[in-house]
Protein backbone atom coordinates (compact mmCIF):
# COMPACT_ATOMS: atom_id res chain seq x y z
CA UNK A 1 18.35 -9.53 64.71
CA UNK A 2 16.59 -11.80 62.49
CA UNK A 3 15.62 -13.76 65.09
CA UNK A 4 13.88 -11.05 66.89
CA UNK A 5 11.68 -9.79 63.69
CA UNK A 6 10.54 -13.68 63.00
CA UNK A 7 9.46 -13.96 67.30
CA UNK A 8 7.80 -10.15 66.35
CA UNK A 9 6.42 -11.73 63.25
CA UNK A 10 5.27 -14.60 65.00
CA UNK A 11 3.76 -12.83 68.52
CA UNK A 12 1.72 -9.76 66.14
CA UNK A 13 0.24 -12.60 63.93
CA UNK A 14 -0.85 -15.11 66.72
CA UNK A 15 -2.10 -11.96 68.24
CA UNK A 16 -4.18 -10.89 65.15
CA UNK A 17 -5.68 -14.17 65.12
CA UNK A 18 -6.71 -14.20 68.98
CA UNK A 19 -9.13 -10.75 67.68
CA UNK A 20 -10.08 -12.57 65.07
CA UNK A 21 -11.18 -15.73 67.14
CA UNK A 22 -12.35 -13.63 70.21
CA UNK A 23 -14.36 -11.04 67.30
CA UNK A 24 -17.98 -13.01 67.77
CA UNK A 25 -18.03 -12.52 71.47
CA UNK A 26 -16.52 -9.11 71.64
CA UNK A 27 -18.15 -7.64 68.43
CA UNK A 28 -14.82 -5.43 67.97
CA UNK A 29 -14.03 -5.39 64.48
CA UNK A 30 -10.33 -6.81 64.46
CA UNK A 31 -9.49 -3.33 62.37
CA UNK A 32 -10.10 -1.43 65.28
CA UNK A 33 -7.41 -4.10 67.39
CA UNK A 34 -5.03 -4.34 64.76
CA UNK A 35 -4.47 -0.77 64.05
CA UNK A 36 -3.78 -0.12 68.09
CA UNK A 37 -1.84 -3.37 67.79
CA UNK A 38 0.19 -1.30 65.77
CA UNK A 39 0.72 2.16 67.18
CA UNK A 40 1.22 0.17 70.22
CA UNK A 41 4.46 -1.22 68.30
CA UNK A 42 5.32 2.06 66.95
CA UNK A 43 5.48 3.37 70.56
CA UNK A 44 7.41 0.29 71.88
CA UNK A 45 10.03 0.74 69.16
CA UNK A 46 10.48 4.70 68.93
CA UNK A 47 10.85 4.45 73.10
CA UNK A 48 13.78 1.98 72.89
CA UNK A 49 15.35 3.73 70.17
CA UNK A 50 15.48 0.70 67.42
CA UNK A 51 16.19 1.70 63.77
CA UNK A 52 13.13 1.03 61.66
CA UNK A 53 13.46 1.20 57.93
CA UNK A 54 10.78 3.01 56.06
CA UNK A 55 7.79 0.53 55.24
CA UNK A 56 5.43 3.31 54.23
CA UNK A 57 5.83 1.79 50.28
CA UNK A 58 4.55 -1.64 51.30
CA UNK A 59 1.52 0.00 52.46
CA UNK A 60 0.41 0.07 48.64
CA UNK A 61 1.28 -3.31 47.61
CA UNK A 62 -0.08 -5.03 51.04
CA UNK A 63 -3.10 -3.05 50.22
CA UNK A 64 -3.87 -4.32 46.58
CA UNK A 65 -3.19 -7.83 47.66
CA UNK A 66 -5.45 -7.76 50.28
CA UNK A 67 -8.04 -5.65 48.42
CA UNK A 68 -7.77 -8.95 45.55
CA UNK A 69 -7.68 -11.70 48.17
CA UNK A 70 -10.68 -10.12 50.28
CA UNK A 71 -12.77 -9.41 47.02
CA UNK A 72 -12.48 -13.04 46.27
CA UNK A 73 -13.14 -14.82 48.95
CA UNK A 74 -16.17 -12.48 49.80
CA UNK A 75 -17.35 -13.53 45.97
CA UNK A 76 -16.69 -17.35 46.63
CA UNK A 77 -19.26 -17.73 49.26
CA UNK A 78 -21.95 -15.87 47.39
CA UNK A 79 -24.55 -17.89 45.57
CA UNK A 80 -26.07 -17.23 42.27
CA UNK A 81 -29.81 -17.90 42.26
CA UNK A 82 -32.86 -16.72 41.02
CA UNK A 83 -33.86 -15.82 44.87
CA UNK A 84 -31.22 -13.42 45.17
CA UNK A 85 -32.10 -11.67 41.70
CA UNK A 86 -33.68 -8.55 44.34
CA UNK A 87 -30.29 -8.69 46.55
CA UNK A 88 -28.06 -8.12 44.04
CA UNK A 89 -30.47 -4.92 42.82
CA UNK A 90 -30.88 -3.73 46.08
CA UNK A 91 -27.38 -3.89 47.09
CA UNK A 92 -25.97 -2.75 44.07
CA UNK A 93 -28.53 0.37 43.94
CA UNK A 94 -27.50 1.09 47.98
CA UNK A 95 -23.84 0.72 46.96
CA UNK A 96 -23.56 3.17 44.50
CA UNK A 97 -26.47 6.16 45.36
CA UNK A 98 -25.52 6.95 48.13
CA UNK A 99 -21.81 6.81 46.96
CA UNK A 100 -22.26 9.38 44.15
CA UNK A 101 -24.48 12.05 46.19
CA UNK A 102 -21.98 11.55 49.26
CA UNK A 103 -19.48 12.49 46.66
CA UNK A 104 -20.96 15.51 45.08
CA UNK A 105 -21.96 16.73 48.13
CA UNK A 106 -18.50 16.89 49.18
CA UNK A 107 -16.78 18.07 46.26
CA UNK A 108 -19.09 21.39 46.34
CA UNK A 109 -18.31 21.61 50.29
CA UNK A 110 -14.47 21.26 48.91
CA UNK A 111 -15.18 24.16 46.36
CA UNK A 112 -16.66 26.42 48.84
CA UNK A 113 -14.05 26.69 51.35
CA UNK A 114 -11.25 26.42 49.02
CA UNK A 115 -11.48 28.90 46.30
CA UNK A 116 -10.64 28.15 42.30
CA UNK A 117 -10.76 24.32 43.27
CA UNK A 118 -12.56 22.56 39.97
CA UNK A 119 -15.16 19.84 40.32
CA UNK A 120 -12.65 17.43 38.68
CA UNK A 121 -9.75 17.75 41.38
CA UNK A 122 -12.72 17.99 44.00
CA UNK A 123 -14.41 15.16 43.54
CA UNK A 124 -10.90 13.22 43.19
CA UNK A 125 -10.80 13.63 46.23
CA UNK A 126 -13.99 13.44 47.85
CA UNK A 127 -14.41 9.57 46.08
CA UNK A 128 -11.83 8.19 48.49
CA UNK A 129 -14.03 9.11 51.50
CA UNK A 130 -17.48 7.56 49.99
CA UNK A 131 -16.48 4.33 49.60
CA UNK A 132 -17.47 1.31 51.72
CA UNK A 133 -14.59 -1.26 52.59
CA UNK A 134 -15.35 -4.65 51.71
CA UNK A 135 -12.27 -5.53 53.66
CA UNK A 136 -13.59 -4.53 56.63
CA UNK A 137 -17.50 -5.02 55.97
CA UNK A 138 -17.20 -8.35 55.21
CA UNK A 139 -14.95 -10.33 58.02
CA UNK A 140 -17.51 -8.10 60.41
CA UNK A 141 -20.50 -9.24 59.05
CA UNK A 142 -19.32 -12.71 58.76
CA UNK A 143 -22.02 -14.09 62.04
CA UNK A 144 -25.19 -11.87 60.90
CA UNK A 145 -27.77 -13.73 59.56
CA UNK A 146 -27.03 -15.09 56.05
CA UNK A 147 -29.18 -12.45 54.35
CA UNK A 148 -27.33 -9.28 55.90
CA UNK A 149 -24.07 -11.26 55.15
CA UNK A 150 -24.75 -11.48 51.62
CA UNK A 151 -26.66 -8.17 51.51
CA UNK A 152 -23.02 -7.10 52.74
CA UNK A 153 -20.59 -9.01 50.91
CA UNK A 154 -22.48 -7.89 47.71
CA UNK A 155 -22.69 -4.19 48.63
CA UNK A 156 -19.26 -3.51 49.71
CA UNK A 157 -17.48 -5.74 47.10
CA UNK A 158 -19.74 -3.34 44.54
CA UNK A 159 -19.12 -0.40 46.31
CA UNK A 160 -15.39 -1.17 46.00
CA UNK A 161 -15.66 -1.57 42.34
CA UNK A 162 -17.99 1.46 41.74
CA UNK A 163 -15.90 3.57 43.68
CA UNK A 164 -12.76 2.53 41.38
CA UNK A 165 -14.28 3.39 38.29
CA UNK A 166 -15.83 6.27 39.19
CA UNK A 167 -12.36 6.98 40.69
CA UNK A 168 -10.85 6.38 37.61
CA UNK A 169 -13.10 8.25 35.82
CA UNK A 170 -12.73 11.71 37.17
CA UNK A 171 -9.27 11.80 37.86
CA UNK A 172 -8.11 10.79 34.11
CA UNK A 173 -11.15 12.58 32.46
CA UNK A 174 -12.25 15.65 31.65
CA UNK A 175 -16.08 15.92 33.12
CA UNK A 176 -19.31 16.10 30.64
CA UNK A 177 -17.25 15.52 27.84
CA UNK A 178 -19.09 12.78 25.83
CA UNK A 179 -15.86 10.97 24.46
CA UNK A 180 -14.59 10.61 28.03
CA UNK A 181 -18.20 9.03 29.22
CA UNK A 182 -18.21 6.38 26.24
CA UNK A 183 -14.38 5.56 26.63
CA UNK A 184 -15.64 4.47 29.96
CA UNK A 185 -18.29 2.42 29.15
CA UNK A 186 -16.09 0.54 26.76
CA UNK A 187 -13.55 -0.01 29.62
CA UNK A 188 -16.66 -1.62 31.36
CA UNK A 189 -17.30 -3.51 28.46
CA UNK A 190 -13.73 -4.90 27.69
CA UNK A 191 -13.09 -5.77 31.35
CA UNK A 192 -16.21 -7.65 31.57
CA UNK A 193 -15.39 -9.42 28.19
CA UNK A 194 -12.31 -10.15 29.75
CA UNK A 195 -13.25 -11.30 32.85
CA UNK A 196 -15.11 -13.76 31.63
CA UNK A 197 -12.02 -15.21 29.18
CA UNK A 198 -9.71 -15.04 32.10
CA UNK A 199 -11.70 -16.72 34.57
CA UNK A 200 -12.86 -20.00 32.06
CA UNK A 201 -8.92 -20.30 31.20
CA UNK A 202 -8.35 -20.12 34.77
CA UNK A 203 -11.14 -23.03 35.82
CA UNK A 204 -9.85 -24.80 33.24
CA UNK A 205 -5.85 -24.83 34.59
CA UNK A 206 -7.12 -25.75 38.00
CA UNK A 207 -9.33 -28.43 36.89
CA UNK A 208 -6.42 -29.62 34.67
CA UNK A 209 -2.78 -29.10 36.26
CA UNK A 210 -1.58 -31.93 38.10
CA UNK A 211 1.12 -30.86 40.15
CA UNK A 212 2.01 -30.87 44.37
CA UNK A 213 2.17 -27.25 43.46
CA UNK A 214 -1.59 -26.20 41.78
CA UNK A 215 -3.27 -22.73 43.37
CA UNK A 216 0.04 -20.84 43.93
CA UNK A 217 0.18 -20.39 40.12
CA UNK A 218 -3.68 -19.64 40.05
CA UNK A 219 -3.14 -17.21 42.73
CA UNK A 220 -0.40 -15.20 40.89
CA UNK A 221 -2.24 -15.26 37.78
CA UNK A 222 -5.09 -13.61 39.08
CA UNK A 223 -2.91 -11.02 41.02
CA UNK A 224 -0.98 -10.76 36.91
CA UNK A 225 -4.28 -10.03 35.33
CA UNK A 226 -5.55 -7.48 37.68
CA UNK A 227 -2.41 -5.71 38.09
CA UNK A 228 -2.63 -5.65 34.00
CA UNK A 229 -5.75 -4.82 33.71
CA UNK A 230 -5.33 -2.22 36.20
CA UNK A 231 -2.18 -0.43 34.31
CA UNK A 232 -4.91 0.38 31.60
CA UNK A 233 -7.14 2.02 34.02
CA UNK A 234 -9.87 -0.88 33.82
CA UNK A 235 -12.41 -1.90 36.66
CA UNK A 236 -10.10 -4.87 37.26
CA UNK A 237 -12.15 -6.11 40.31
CA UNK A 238 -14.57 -6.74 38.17
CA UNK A 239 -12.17 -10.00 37.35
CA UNK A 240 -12.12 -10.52 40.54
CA UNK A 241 -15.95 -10.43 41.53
CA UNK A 242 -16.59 -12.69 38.55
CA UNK A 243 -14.21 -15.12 38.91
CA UNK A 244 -14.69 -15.52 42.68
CA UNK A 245 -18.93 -16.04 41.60
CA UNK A 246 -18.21 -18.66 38.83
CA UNK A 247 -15.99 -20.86 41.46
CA UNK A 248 -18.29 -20.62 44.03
CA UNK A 249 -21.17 -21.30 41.81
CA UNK A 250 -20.62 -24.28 39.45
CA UNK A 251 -23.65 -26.00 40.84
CA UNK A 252 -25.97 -23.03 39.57
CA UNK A 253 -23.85 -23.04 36.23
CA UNK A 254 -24.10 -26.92 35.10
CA UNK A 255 -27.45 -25.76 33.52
CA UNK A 256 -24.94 -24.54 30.41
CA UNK A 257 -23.82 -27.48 28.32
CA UNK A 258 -20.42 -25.97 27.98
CA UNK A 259 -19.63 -25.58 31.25
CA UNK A 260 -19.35 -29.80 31.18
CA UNK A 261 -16.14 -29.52 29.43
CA UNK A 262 -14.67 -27.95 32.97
CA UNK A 263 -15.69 -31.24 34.70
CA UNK A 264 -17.87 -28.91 37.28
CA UNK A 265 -17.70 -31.98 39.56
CA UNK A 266 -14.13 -32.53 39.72
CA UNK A 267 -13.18 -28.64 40.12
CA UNK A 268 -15.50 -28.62 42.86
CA UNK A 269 -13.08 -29.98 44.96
CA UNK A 270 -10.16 -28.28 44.15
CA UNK A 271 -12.04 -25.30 44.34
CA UNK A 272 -12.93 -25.97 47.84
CA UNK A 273 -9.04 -26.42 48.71
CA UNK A 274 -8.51 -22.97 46.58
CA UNK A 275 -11.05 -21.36 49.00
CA UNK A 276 -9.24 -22.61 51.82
CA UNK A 277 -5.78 -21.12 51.01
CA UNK A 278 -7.59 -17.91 50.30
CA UNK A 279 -9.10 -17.23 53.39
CA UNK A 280 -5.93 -18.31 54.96
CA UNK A 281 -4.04 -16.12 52.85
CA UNK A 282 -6.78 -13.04 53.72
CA UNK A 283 -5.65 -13.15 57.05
CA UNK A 284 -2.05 -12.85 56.61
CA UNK A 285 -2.54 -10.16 54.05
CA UNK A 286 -5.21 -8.14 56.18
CA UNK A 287 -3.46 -8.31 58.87
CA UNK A 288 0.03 -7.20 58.13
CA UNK A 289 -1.80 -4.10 55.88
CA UNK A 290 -3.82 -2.98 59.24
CA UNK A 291 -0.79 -3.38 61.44
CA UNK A 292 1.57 -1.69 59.28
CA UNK A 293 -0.80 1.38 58.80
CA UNK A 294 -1.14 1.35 62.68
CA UNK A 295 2.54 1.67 63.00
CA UNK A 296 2.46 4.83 61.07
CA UNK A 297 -0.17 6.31 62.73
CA UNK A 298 1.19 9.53 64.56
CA UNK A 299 -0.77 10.18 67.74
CA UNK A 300 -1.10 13.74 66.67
CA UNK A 301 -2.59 12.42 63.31
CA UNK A 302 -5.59 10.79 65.03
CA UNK A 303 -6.32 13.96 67.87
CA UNK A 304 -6.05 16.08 65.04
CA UNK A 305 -8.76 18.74 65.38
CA UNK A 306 -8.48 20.81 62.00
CA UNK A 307 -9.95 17.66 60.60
CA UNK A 308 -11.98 16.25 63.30
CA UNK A 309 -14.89 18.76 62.37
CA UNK A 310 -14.72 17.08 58.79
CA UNK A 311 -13.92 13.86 59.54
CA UNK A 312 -17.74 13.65 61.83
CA UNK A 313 -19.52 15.95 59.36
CA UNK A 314 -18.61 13.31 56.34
CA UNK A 315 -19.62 10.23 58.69
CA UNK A 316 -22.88 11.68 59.52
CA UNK A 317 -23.59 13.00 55.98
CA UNK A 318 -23.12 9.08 54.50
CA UNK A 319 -25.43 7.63 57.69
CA UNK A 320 -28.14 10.05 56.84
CA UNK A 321 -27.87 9.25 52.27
CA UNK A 322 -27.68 5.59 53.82
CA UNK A 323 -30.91 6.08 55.97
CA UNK A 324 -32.69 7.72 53.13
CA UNK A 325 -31.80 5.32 51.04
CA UNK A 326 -32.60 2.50 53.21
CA UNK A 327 -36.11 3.73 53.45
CA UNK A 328 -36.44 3.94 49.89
CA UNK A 329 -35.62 0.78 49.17
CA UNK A 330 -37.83 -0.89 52.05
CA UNK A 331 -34.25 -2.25 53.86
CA UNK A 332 -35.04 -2.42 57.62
CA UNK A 333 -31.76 0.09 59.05
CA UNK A 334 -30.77 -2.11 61.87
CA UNK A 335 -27.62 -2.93 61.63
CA UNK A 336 -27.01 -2.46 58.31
CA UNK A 337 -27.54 1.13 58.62
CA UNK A 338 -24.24 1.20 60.35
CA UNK A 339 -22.25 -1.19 57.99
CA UNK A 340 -20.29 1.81 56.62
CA UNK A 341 -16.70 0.41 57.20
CA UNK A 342 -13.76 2.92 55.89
CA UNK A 343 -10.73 0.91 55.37
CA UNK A 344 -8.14 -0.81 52.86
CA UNK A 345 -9.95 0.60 49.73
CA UNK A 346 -10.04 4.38 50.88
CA UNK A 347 -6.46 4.69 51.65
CA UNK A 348 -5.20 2.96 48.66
CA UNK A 349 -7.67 5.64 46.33
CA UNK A 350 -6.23 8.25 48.91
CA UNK A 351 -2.51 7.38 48.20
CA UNK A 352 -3.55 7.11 44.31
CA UNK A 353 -4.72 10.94 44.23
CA UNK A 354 -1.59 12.73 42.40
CA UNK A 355 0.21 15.81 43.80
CA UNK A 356 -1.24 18.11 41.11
CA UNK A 357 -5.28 17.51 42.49
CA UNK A 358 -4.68 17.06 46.21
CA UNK A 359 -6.03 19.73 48.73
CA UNK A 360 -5.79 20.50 51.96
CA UNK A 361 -8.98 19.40 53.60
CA UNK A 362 -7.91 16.06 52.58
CA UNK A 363 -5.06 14.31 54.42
CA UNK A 364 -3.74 10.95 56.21
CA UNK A 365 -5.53 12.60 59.44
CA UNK A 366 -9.01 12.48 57.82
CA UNK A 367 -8.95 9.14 56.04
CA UNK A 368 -7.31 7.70 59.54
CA UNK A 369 -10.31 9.32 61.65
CA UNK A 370 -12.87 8.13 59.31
CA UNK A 371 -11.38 4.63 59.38
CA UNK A 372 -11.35 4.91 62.88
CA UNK A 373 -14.67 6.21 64.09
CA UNK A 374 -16.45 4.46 60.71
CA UNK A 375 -15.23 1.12 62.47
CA UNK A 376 -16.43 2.52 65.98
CA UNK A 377 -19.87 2.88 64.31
CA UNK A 378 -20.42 0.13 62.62
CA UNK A 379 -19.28 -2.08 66.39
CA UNK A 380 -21.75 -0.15 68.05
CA UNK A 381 -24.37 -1.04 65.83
CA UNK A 382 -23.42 -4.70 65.72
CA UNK A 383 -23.20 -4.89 69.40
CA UNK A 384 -26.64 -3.09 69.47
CA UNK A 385 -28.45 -5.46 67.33
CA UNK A 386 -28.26 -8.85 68.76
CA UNK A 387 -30.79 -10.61 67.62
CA UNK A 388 -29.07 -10.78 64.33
CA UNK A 389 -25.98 -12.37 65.01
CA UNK A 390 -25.98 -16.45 63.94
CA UNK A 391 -23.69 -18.37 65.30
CA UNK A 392 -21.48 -20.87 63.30
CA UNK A 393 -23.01 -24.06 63.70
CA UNK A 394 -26.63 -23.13 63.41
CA UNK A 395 -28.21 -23.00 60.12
CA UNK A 396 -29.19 -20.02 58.06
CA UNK A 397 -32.35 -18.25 59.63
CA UNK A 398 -34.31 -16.73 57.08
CA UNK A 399 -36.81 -15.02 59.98
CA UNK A 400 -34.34 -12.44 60.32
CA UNK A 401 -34.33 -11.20 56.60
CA UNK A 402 -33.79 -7.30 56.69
CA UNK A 403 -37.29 -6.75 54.71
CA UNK A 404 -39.84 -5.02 55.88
């Protein structure tokens, strides 16, 4: 028996990685593989009658993991520079507007088919379907031109951390009530503060331990301080955004005399061997979440037409706030317009609404049909615009920046 689950192991993983390598050429976001990858399994298994335990409560902790690792290494490739000063606005404004009216929207549509339902428990769960999946949105986007894939990267890692806090924020508090507003701006405030502590003490151990053994230590300490931060109800990936920018930035940072007593030079290399593991480690992580949640998938889940209606309606609600916004901000659409990944984050908010606030409309059917056809979209719209796609051994093309 053990035998056979290491060749499974083994077969599903090589597999995984064939999508991943075949992904520039086929445009099919490996999400979209991996999950049929895994009903595929299901089927296999349930037709020859083997005993499967339950794995449903590894979906959670495969989820966080991943949601850290992808975070991370989306942060360590962005660059902090006075040119992308209008990026980071841009992206940050078109990750959360659209966010918070898709959400409000919804929570009223909750209200008014299901009676006595208060804007607290509705918008708990309406939050879980407005939020764009960095880990989905950024391996897609990863052979756009380097503009869209930072416009990306920054958006969806932002929209993942919005989308938490405002999470967070109306499922533990009361709505309107002024204490509950300020006790989340000092959150914000003490994670930041914290971030910034954590991540110096953890440049410094990297630039300093000297040991066969160096990142695995780094690694869990960064998964120990947002799992901590995160049993206080902080914006924890807010750690992880800010460490993953101060790695991957040390050039931009020598300008501060203090940062000299890191040895910027010296940790450049090691962080270019942390990156490395990361990335590798995104993959395993990724992968086994999106396979695992396409093993649960029941057939009847995904055909499931009480939600179907609901499932289209909120897809076509966010590309039209997107649009809008888009315009707005002077973004060209194309193909950012259909960047609107649903994915790791969603389920993991989904799974974190409690008994007491859930409804009906929303269920494992919706979130999997909005992961699905939210993937379908955003290949379609990759596969339609192919002028943008850069392939790995060019160099950047800044002709194709999305600006009008």
């Amino acid at each position: 028996m053990t035998s056979t689950i290491i060749i499974t192991i083994c077969i599903l993983l090589l597999i995984a990685y064939l999508f991943d390598l075949t992904a520039p050429k086929t445009r099919i976001p490996s999400v979209i593989l991996l999950l049929l990858l895994g009903w595929i399994v299901r089927q296999i298994s349930t037709s020859l009658h083997l005993k499967i335990p339950d794995l449903s409560g590894l979906l959670p902790l495969f989820g966080t993991i991943g949601l850290i690792l992808i975070v991370l290494e989306g942060s360590l490739e962005l660059k902090l520079n006075r040119s992308v000063t209008s990026l980071i606005k841009k992206s940050s404004i078109v990750a959360l507007i659209p966010m918070v009216v898709l959400a409000f929207l919804l929570a009223y549509a909750f209200m008014y088919f299901q009676s006595g339902l208060s804007l607290r428990d509705a918008l708990a769960n309406a939050v879980p379907l407005c939020v764009i999946s960095s880990s989905i949105a950024i391996p897609s986007v990863k052979y756009l031109s380097s503009y869209n894939k930072e416009f990306i990267t920054y958006e969806s890692s932002l929209s993942d951390i919005f989308g938490v806090v405002f999470f967070n924020f109306v499922a533990l508090n009361e709505l309107g009530e002024v204490h509950s507003i300020l006790a989340s701006i000092i959150q914000l405030f003490m994670m930041i503060v914290v971030s910034f502590a954590a991540t110096i003490l953890l440049a410094f151990l990297m630039g300093k331990i000297d040991h066969q053994i160096k990142f695995v230590p780094i690694v869990l300490l960064v998964l120990l301080i947002y799992t901590i931060a995160k049993l206080y109800h902080l914006p924890s990936l807010i750690f992880i955004l800010i460490l993953g920018l101060f790695l991957g930035n040390l050039d931009e940072l020598k300008r501060f005399k203090w940062i000299n007593n890191l040895k910027p030079e010296e940790l450049k290399s090691e962080v270019i061997k942390f990156t490395d593991l990361i990335i590798e480690a995104t993959f395993l992580i990724r992968t086994a979440f999106f396979l695992l949640f396409g093993y649960m998938i029941e057939t009847s889940e995904i055909f499931n037409l009480d939600t179907i209606i609901w499932s289209v309606g909120i897809l076509s609600a966010a590309l039209l706030i997107r649009a809008i916004q888009f315009k707005l901000s002077g973004l060209k659409l194309f193909p950012m317009l259909f960047i609107i990944p649903r994915g790791l984050i969603n389920v993991l908010l989904f799974l974190s609404v409690v008994p007491a606030q859930q409804i009906q409309f929303v269920n494992k059917s919706l979130v999997l049909q909005l992961v699905i056809l939210s993937s379908l979209t955003m290949m379609l719209g990759i596969m339609l615009s192919k002028k943008d796609i850069e392939l790995p051994t060019n160099v950047s093309d800044n002709s194709t920046l999305p600006m009008h």
